[in-house]
N, C-alpha and C. Protein backbone atom coordinates (compact mmCIF):
# COMPACT_ATOMS: atom_id res chain seq x y z
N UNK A 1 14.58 23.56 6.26
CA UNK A 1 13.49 23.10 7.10
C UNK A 1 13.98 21.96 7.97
N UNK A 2 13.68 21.96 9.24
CA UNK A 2 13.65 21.26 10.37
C UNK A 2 13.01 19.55 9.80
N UNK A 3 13.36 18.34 9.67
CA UNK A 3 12.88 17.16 9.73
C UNK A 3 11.96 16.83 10.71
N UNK A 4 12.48 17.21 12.00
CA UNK A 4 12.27 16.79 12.85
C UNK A 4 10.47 17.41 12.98
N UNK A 5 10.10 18.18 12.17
CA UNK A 5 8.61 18.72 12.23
C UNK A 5 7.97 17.90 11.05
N UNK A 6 8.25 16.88 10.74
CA UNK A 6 7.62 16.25 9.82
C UNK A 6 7.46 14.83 10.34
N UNK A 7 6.04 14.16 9.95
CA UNK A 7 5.76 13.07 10.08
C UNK A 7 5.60 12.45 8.71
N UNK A 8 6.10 11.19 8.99
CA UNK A 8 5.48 10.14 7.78
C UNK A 8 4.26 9.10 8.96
N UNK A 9 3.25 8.94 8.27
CA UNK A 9 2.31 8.10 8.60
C UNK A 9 1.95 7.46 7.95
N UNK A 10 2.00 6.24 7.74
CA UNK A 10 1.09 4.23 6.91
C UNK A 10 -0.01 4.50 7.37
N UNK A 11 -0.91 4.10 6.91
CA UNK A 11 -2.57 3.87 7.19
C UNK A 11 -2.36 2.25 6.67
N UNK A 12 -3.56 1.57 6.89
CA UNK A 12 -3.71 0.50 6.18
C UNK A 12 -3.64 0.63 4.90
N UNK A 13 -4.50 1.14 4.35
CA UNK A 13 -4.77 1.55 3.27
C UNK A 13 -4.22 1.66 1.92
N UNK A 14 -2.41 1.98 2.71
CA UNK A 14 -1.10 1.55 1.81
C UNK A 14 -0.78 2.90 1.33
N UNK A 15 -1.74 4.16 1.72
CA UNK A 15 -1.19 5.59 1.62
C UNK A 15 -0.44 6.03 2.81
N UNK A 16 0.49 6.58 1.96
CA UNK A 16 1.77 7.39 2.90
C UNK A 16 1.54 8.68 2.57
N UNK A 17 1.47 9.41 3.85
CA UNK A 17 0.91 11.01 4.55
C UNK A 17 2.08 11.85 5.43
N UNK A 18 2.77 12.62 4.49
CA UNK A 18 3.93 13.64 5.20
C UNK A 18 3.13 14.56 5.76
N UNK A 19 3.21 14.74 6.95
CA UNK A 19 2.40 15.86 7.77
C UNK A 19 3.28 16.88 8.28
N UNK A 20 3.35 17.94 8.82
CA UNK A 20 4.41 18.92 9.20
C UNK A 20 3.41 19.72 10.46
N UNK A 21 3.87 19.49 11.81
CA UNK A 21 3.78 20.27 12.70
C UNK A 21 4.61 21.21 13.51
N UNK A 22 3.97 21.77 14.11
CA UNK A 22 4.90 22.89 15.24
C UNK A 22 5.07 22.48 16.74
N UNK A 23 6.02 23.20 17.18
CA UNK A 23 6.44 22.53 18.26
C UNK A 23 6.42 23.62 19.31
N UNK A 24 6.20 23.16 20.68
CA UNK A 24 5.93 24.01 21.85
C UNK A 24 7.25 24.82 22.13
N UNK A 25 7.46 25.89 23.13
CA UNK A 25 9.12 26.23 23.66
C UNK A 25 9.61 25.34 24.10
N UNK A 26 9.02 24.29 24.88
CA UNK A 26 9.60 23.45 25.54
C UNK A 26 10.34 22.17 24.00
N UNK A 27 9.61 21.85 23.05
CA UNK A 27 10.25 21.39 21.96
C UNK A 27 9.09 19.87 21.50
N UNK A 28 8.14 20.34 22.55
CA UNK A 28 7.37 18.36 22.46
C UNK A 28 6.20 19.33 21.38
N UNK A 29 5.93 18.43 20.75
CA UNK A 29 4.78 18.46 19.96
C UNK A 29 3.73 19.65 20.13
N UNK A 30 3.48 20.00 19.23
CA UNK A 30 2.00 20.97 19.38
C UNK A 30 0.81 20.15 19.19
N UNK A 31 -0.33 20.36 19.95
CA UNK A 31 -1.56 19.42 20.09
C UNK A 31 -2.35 20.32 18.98
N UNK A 32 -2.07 21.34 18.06
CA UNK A 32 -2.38 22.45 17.08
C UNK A 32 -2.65 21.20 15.91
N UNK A 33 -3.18 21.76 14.81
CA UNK A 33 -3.57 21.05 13.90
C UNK A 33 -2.04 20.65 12.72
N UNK A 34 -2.25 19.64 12.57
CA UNK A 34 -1.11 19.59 11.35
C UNK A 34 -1.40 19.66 10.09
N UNK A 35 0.00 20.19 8.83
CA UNK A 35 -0.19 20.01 7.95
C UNK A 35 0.26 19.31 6.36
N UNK A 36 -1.03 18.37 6.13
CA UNK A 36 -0.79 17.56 5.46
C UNK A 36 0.20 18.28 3.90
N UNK A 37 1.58 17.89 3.75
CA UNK A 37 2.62 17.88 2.81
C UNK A 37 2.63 17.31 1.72
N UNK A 38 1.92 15.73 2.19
CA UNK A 38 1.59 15.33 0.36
C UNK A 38 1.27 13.77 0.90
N UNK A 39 0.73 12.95 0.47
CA UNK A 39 -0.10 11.78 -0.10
C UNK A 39 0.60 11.06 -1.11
N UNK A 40 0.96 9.74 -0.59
CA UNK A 40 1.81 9.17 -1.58
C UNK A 40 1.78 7.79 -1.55
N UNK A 41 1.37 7.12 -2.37
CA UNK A 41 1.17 5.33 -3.03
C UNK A 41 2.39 4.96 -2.43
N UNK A 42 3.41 5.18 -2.54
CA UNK A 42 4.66 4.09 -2.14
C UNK A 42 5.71 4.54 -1.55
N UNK A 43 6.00 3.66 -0.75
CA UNK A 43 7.19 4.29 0.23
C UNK A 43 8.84 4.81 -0.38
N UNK A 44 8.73 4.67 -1.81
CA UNK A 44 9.93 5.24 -2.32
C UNK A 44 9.32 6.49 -2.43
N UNK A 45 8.28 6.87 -3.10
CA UNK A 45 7.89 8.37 -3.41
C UNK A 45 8.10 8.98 -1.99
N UNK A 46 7.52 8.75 -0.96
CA UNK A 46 7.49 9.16 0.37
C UNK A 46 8.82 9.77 0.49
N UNK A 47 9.96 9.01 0.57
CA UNK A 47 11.30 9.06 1.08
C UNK A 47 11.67 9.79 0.18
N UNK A 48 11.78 9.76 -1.32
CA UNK A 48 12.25 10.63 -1.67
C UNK A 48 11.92 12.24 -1.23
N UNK A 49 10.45 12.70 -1.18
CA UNK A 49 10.08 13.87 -1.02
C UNK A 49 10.27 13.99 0.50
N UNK A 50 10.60 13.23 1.37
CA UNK A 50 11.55 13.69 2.85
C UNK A 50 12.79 14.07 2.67
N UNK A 51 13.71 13.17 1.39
CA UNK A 51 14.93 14.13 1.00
C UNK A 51 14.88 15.19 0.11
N UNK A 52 14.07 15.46 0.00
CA UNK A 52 13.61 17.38 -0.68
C UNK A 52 13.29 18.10 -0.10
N UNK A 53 12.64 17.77 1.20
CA UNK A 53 12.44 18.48 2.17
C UNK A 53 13.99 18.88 3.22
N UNK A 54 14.60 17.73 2.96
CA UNK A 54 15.53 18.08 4.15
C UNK A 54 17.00 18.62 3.05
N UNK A 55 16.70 18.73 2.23
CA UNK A 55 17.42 19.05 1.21
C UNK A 55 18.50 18.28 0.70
N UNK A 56 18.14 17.16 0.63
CA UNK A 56 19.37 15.83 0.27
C UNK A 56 18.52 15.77 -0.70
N UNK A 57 19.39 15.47 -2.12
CA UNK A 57 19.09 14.52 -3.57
C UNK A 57 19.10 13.67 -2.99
N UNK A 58 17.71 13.19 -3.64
CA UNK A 58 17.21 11.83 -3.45
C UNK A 58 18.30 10.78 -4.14
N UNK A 59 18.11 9.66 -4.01
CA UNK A 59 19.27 8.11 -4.98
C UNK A 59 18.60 8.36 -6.02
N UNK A 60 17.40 8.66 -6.78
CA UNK A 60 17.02 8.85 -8.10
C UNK A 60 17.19 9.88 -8.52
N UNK A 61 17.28 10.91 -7.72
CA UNK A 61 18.21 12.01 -9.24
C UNK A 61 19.78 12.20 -9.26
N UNK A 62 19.52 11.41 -7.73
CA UNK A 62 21.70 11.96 -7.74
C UNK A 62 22.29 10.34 -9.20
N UNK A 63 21.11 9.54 -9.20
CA UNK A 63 21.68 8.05 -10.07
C UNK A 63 21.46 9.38 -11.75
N UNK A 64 20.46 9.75 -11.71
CA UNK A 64 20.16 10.81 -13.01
C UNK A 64 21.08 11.55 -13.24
N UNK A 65 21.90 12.19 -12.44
CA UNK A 65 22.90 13.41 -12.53
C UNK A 65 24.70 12.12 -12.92
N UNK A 66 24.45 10.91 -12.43
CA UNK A 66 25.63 10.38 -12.67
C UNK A 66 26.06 10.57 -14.08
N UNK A 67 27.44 10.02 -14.25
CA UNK A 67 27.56 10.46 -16.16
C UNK A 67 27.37 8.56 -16.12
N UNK A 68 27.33 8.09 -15.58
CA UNK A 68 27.21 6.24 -16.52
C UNK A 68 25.83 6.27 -16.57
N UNK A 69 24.48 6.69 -15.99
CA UNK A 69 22.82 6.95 -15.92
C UNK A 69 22.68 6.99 -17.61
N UNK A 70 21.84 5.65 -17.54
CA UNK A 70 21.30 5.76 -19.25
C UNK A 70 22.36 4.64 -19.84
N UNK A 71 23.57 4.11 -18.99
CA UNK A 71 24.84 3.84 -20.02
C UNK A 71 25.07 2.28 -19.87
N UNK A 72 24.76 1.58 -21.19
CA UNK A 72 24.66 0.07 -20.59
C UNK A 72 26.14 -0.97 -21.34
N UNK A 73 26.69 -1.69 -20.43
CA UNK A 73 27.96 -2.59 -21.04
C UNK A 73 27.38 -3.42 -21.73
């Protein structure tokens, strides 16, 4: 999937809103309705689920998949 069809939007409110629209031939925005991807309390949750979308491991599971994760000196 294309990034570039996804919005992140702040409200006051302190909710973060991944939206996903379509785009004209010409490539600018569709004035079409968008659709809301997911609702999220904090801007780490946000970012991570933009790198799932764009298909990058997020820093919290690629730190999970490390072999030192869990391992304390």
């Amino acid at each position: 999937m294309e990034l570039s069809n996804y919005e992140l939007i702040r409200y006051p409110s302190g909710q973060l809103v991944i939206t996903r629209f379509e785009r004209t031939a010409s490539g600018a925005p569709s004035s079409g309705p968008r659709d809301v991807v997911g609702v999220y309390t904090s801007e780490q949750e946000a970012q991570s689920a933009l790198d799932r979308l764009a298909g990058r491991p997020s820093e919290r599971s690629a730190d999970a998949l490390s072999p030192s994760a869990g391992v304390r000196s």
